[in-house]
Protein backbone atom coordinates (compact mmCIF):
# COMPACT_ATOMS: atom_id res chain seq x y z
CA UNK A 1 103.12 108.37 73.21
CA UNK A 2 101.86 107.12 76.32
CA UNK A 3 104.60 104.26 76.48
CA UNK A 4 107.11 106.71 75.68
CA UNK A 5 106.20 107.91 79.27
CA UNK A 6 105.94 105.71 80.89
CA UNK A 7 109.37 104.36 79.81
CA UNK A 8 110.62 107.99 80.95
CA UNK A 9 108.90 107.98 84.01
CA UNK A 10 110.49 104.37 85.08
CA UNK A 11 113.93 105.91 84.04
CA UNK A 12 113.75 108.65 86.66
CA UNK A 13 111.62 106.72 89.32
CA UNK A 14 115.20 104.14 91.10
CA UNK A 15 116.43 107.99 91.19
CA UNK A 16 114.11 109.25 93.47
CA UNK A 17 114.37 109.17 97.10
CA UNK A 18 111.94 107.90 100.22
CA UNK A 19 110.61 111.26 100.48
CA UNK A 20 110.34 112.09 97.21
CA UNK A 21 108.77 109.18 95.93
CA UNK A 22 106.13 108.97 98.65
CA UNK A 23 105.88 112.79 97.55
CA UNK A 24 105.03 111.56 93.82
CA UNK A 25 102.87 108.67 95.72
CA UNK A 26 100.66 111.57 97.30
CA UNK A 27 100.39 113.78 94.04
CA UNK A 28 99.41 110.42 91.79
CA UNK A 29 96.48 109.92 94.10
CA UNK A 30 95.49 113.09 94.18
CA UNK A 31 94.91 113.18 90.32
CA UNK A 32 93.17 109.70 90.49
CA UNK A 33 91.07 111.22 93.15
CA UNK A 34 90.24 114.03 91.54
CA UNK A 35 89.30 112.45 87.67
CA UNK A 36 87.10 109.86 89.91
CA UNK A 37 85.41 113.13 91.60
CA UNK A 38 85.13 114.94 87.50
CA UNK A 39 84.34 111.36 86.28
CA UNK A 40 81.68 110.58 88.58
CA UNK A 41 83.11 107.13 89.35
CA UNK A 42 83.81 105.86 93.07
CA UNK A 43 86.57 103.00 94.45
CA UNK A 44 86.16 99.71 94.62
CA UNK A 45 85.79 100.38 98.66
CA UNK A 46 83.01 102.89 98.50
CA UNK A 47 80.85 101.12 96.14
CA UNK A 48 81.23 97.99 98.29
CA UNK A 49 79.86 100.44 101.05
CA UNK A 50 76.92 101.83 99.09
CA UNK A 51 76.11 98.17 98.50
CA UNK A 52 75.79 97.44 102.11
CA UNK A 53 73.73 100.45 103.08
CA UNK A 54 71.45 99.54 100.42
CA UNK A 55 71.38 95.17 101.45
CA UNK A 56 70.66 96.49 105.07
CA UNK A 57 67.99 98.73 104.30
CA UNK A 58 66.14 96.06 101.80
CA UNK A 59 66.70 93.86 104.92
CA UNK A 60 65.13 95.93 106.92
CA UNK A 61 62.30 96.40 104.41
CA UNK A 62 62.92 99.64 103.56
CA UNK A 63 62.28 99.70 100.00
CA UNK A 64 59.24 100.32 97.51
CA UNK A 65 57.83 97.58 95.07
CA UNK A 66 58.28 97.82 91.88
CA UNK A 67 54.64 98.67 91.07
CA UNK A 68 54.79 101.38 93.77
CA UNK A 69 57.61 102.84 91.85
CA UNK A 70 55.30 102.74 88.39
CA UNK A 71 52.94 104.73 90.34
CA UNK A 72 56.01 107.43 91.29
CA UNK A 73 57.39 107.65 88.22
CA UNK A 74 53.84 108.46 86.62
CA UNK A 75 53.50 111.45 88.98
CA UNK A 76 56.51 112.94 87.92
C-alpha cells in the first residue's frame, strides 16, 4: 500500500508548480513536526544541542557523582 503511494504521489508531484510544491514542502514538515512533538523524538540538530549544554555543564563541573545520585534516588 504504501508504495502504491508513493508511486501516486511521484505521478502528480512534475505537475505541481513553485508555489504549490513549496506549499506541499510546508505541510510535509508540519506533519513530521508534529509526529516528532506526539512521538517524543527531537532532530538530529536539537539533540546535537542538548549534547552541548550537557558537555559544557560537565565541563564546568556541574554534575553529581554517581554515588551522590545512589543517595538521591534512595530518597525518592
Amino acid at each position: 500500500m504504501a508504495q502504491a503511494l508513493d508511486n501516486e504521489i511521484q505521478k502528480y508531484l512534475p505537475l505541481l508548480g513553485d508555489s504549490e510544491k513549496k506549499s506541499l514542502l510546508s505541510v510535509i514538515k508540519s506533519f513530521l513536526n508534529l509526529r516528532n512533538e506526539v512521538s517524543g523524538t527531537i532532530s538530529i540538530a536539537d539533540y546535537n544541542k542538548e549534547l552541548e549544554a550537557a558537555e559544557a555543564e560537565f565541563e564546568k563541573g556541574d554534575y553529581i557523582s554517581h554515588e551522590e545520585m545512589i543517595k538521591k534516588i534512595k530518597q525518592w
